[in-house]
N, C-alpha and C. Protein backbone atom coordinates (compact mmCIF):
# COMPACT_ATOMS: atom_id res chain seq x y z
N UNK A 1 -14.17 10.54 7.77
CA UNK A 1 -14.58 9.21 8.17
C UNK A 1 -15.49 9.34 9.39
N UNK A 2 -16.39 8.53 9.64
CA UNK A 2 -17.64 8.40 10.57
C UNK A 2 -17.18 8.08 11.60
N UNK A 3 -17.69 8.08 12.73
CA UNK A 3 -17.33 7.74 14.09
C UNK A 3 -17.99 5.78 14.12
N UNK A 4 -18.34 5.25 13.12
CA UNK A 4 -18.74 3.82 12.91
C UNK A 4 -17.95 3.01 13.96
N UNK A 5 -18.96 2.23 14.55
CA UNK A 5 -17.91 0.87 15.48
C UNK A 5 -17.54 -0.49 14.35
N UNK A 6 -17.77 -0.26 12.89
CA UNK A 6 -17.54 -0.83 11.60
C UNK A 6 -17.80 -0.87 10.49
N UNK A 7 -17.13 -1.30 9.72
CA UNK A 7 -17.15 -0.95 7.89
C UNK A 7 -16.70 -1.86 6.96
N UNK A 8 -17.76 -2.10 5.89
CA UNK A 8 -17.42 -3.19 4.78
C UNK A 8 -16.82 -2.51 3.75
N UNK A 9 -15.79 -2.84 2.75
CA UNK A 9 -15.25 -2.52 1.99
C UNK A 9 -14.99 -3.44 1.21
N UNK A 10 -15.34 -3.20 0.11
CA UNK A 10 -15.32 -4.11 -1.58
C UNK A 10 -13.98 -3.45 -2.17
N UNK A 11 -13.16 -4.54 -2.14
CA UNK A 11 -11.86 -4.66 -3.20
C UNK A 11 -12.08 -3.97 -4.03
N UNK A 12 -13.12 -4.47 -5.08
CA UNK A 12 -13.13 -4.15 -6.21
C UNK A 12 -13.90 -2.62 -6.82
N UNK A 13 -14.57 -2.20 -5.81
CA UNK A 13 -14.91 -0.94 -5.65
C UNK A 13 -13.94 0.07 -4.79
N UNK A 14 -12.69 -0.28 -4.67
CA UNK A 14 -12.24 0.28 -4.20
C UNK A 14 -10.75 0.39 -5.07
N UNK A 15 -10.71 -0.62 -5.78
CA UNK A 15 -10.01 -0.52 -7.02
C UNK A 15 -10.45 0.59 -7.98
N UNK A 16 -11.26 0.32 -8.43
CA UNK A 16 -12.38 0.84 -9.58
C UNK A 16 -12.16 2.37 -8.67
N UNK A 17 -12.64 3.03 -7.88
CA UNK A 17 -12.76 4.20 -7.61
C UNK A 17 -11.18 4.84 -7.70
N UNK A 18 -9.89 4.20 -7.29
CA UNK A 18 -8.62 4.58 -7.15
C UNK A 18 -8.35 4.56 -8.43
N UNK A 19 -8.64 4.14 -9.38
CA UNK A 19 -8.25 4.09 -10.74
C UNK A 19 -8.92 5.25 -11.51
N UNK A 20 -9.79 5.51 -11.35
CA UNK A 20 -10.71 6.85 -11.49
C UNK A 20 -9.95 7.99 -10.88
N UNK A 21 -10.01 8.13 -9.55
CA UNK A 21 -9.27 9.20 -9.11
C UNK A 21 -8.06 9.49 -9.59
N UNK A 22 -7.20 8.17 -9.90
CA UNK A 22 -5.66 8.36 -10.18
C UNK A 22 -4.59 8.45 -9.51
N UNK A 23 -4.86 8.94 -8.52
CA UNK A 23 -3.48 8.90 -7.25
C UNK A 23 -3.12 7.53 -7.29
N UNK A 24 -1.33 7.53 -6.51
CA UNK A 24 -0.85 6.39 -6.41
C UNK A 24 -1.32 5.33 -5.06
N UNK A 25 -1.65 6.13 -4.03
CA UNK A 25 -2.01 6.03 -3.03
C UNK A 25 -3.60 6.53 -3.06
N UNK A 26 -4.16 5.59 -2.63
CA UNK A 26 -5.78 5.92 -1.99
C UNK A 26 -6.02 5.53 -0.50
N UNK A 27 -6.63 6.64 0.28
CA UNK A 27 -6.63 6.28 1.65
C UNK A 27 -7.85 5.82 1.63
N UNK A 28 -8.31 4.28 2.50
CA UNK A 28 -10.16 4.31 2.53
C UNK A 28 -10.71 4.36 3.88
N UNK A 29 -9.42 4.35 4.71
CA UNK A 29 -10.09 4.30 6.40
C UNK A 29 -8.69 5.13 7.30
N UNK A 30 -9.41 5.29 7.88
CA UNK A 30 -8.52 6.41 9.06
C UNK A 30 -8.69 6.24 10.28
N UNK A 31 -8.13 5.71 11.15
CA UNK A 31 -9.35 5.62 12.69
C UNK A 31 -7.66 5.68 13.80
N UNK A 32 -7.66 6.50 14.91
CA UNK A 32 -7.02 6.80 15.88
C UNK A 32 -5.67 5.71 15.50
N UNK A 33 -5.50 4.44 15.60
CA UNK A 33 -5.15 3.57 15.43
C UNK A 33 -4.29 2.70 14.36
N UNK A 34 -5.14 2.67 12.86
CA UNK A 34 -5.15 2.47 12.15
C UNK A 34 -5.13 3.37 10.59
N UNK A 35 -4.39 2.73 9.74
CA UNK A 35 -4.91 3.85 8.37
C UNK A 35 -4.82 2.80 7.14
N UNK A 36 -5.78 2.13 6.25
CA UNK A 36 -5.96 1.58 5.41
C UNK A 36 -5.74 2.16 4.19
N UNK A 37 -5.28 1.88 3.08
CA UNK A 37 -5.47 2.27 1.85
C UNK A 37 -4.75 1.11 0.66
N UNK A 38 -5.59 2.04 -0.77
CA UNK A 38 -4.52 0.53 -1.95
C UNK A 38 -3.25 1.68 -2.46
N UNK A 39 -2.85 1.19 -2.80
CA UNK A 39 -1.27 1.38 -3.76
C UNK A 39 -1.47 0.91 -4.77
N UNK A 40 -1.39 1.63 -5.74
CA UNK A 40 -1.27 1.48 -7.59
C UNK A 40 0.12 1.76 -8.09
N UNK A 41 0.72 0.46 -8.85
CA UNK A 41 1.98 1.01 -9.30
C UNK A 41 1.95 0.50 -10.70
N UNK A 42 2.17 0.92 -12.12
CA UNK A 42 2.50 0.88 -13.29
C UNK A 42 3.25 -0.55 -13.47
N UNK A 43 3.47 -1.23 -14.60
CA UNK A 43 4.54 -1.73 -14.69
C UNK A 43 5.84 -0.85 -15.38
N UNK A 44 6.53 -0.74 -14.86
CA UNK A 44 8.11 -0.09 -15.64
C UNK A 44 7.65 1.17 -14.59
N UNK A 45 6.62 1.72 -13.78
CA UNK A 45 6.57 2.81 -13.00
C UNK A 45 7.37 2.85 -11.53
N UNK A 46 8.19 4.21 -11.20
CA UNK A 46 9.23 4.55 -10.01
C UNK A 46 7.89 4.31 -9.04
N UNK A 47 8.85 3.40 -7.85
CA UNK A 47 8.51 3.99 -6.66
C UNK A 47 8.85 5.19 -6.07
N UNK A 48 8.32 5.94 -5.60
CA UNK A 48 8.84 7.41 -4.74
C UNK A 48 8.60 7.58 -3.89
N UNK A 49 8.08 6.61 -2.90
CA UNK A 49 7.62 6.25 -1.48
C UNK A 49 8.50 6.82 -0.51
N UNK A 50 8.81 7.62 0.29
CA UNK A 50 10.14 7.58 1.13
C UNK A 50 9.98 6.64 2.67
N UNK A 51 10.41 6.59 3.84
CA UNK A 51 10.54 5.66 5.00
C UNK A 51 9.22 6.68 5.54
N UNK A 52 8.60 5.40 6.42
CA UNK A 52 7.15 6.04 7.42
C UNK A 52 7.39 6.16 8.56
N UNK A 53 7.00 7.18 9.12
CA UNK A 53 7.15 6.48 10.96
C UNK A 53 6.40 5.49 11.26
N UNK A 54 5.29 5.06 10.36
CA UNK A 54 4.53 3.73 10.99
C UNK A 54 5.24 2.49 10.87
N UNK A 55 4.44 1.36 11.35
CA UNK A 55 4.79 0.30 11.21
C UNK A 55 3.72 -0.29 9.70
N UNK A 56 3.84 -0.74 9.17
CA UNK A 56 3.07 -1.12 7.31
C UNK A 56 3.19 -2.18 6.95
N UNK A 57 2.01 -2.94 6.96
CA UNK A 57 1.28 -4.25 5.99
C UNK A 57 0.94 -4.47 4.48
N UNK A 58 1.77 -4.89 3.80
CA UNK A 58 1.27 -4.63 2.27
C UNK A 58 0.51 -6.55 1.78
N UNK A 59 -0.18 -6.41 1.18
CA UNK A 59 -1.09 -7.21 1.04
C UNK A 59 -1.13 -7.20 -0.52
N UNK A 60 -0.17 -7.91 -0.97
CA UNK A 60 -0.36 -7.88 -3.11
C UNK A 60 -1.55 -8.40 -3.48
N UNK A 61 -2.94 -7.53 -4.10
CA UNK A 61 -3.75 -8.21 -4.36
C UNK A 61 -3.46 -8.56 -6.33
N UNK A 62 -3.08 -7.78 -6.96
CA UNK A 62 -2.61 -8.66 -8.10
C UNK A 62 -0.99 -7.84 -8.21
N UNK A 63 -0.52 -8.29 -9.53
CA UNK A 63 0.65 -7.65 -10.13
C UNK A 63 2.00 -8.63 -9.86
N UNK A 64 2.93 -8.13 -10.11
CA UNK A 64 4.22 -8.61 -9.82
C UNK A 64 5.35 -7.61 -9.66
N UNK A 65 6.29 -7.99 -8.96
CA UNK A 65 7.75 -6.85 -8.92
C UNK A 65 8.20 -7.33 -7.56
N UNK A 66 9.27 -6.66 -7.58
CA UNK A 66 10.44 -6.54 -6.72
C UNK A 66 10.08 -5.82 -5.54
N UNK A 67 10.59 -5.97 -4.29
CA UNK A 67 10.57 -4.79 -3.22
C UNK A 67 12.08 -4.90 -2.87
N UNK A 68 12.85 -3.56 -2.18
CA UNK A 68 14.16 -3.88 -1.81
C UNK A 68 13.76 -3.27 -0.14
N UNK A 69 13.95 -3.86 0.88
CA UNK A 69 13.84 -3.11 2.64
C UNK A 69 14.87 -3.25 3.02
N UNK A 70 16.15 -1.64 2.97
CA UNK A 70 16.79 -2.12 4.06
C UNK A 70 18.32 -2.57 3.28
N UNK A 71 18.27 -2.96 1.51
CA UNK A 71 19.19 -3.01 0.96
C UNK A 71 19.17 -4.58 0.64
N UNK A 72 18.60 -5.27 1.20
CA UNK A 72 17.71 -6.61 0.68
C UNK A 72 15.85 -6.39 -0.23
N UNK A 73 16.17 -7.74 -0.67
CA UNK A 73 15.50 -7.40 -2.24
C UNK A 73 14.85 -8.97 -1.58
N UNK A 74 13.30 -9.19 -2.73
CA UNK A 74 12.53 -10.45 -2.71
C UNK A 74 11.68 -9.70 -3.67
N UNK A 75 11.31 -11.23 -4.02
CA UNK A 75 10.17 -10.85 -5.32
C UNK A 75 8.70 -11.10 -4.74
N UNK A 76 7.86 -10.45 -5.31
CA UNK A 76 6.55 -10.47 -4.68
C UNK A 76 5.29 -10.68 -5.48
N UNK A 77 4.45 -10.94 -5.82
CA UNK A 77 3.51 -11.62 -6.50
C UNK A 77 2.08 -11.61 -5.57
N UNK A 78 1.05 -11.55 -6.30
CA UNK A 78 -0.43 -11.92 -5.82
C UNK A 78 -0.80 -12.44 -4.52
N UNK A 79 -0.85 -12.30 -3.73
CA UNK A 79 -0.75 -13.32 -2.45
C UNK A 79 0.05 -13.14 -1.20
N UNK A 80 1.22 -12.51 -1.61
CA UNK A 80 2.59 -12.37 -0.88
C UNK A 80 2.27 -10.71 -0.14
N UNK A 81 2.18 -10.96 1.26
CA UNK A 81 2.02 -10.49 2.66
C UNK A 81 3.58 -9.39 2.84
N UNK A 82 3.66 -8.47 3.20
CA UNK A 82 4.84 -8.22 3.33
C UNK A 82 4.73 -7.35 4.62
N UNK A 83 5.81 -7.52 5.84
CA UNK A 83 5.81 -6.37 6.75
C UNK A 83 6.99 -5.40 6.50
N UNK A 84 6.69 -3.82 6.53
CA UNK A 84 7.95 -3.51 6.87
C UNK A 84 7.98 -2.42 8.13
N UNK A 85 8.90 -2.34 8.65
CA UNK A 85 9.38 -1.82 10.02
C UNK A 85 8.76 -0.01 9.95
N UNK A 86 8.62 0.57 11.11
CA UNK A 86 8.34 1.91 10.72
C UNK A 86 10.14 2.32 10.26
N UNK A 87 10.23 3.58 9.54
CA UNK A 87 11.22 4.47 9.14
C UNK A 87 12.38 3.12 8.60
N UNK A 88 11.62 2.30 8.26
CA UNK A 88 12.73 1.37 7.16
C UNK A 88 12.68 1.98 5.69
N UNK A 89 13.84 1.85 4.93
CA UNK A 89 13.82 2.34 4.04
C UNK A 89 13.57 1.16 2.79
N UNK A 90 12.43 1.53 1.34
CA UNK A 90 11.86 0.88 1.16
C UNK A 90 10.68 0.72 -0.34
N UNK A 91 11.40 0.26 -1.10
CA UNK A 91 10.92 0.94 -2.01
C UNK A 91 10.56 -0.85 -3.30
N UNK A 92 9.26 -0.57 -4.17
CA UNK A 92 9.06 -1.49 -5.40
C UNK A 92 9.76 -1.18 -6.24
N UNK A 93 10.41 -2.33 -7.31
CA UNK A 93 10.90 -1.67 -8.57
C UNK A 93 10.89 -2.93 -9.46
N UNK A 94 11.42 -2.78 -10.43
CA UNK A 94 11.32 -4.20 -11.55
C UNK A 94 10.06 -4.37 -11.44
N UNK A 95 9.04 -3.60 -11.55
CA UNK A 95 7.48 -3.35 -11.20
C UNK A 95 7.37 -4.81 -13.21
N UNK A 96 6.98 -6.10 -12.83
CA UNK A 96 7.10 -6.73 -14.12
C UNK A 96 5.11 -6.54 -14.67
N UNK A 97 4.28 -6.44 -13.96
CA UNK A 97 2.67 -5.80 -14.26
C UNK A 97 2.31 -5.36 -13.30
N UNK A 98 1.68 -4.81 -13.68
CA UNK A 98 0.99 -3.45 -12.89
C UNK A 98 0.36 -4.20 -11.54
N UNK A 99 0.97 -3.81 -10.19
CA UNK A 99 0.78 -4.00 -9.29
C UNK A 99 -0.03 -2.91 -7.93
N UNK A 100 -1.02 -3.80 -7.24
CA UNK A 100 -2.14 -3.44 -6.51
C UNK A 100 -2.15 -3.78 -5.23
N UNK A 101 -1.54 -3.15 -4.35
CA UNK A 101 -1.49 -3.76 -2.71
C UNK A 101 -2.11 -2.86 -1.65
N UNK A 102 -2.99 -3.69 -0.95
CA UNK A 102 -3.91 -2.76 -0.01
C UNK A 102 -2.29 -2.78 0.78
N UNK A 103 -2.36 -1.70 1.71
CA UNK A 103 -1.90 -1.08 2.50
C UNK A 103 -2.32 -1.02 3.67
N UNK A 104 -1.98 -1.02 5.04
CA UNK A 104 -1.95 -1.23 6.07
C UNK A 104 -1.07 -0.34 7.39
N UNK A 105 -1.37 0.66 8.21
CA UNK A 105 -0.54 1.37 8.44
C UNK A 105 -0.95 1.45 9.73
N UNK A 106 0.05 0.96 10.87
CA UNK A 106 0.07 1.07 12.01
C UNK A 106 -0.34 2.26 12.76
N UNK A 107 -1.16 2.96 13.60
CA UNK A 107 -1.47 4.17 14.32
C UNK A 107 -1.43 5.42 13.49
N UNK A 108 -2.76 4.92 12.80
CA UNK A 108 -3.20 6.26 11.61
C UNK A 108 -1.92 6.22 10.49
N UNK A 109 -0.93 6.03 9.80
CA UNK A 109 -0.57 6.20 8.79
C UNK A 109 -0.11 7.49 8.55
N UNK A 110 0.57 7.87 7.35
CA UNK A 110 1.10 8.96 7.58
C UNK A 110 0.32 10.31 7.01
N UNK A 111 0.68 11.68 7.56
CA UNK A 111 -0.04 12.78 8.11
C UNK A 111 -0.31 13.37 6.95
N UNK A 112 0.35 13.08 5.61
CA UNK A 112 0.06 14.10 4.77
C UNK A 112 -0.67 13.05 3.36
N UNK A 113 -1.15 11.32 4.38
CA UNK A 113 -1.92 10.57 3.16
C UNK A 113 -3.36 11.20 2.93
């Protein structure tokens, strides 16, 4: 990543390229601070996420399913914002269509994204 004082990023080119590559995780920004990326999950596909030391913003841009943080559960859908704590434990499931959430990761994100 560039030393840039800013950067535009297209959803949908950034979909389109993560779907190509294939990983579950795509990182698109990295900066001292911060670590951006989307999350691709199947429908009927495991989460295998384990707890972060960051603090994490998930942002559902389509899909549907479940999240459980912590041993509490909510359903989540298109639209629906979610925070979770750093090293909370934390995982999607009842994945009901294939779900797409940019990602958001407090002070760079984790070391081996």
């Amino acid at each position: 990543m560039t030393d840039s004082i800013w950067k535009v990023f297209e959803v949908a080119e950034l979909e389109e390229k993560g779907k190509v590559l294939g990983p579950p995780y795509m990182e698109f920004l990295r900066v001292p601070s911060l670590s951006c990326g989307i999350y691709f999950l199947e429908a009927g596909a495991p989460d295998l996420q384990t707890p972060h030391d960051e603090d994490e913003v998930y942002y559902v841009l389509s899909g549907r399913a479940r999240i459980r943080v912590d041993g509490k559960e909510k359903q989540v859908q298109q639209g629906s914002i979610l925070y979770v704590r750093a090293t909370a434990e934390h995982s999607f499931f009842e994945i009901e269509e294939d779900i797409t959430l940019l990602v958001f990761f407090a002070s760079g994100g984790p070391s081996e994204a």
